[in-house]
Protein backbone atom coordinates (compact mmCIF):
# COMPACT_ATOMS: atom_id res chain seq x y z
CA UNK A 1 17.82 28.34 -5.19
CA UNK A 2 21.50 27.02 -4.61
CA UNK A 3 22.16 23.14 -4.33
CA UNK A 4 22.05 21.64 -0.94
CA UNK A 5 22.91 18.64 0.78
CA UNK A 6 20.11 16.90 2.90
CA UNK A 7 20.38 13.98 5.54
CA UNK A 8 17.14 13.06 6.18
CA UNK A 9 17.45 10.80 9.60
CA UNK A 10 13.91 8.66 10.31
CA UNK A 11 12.43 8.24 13.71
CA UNK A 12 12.13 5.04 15.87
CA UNK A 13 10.95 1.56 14.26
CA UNK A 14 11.43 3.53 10.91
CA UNK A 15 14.42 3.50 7.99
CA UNK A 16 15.46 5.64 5.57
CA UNK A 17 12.09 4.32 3.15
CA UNK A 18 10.17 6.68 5.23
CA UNK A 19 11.62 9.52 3.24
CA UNK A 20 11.49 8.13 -0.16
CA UNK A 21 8.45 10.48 -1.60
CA UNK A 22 10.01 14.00 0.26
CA UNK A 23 13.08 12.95 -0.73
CA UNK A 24 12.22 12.68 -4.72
CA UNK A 25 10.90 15.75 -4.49
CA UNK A 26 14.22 17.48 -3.34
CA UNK A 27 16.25 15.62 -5.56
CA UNK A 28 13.90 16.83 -8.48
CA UNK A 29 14.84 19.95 -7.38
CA UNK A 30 18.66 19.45 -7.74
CA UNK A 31 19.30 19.03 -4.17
CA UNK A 32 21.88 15.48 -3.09
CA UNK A 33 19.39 13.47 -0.45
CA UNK A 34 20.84 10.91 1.72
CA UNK A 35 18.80 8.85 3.75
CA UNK A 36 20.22 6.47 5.84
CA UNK A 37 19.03 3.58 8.37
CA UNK A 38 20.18 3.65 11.43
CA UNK A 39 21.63 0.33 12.37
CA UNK A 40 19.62 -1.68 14.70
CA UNK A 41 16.22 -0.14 13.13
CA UNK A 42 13.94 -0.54 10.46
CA UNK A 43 15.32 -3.13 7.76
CA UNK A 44 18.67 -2.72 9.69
CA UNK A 45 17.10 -4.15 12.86
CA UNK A 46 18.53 -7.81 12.35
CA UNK A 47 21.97 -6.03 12.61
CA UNK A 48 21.60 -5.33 16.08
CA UNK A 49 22.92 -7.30 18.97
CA UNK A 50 21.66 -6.05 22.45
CA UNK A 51 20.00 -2.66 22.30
CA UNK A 52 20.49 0.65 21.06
CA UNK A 53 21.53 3.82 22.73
CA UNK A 54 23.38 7.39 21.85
CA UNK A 55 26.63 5.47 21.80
CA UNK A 56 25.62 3.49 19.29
CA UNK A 57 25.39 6.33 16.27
CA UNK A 58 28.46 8.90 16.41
CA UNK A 59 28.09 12.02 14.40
CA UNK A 60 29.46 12.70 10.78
CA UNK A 61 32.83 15.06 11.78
CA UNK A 62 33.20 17.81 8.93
CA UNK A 63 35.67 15.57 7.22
CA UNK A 64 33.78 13.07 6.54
CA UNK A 65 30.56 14.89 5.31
CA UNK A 66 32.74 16.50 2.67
CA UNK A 67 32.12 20.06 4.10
């Protein structure tokens, strides 16, 4: 199997953490895992003034994924 490139991206009241065993076990098999909180959730909750909506997260453009 070729190398791949994951973003796993958690679900409501949840951060990146959630991932931490699934992700081991794709990095043990040579894959690059990111795993990212979302501001405004999980341990990135305190970083949030107001409330969070679509606005608040923009999606990666191709240039900056590295694609």
């Amino acid at each position: 199997m070729s190398k791949r490139c994951f973003v796993l991206v958690p679900g409501a009241w949840y951060g990146g953490w959630v991932w931490c065993d699934f992700a081991a076990q794709l990095r043990a098999l040579g894959h690059v895992v990111t795993t990212p909180t979302l501001t405004g959730l999980g341990e990135r909750r305190h970083l949030m003034a107001g409330g969070a909506d679509l606005s608040t997260f923009r999606p990666v453009s191709p240039a900056r994924s590295g694609r």
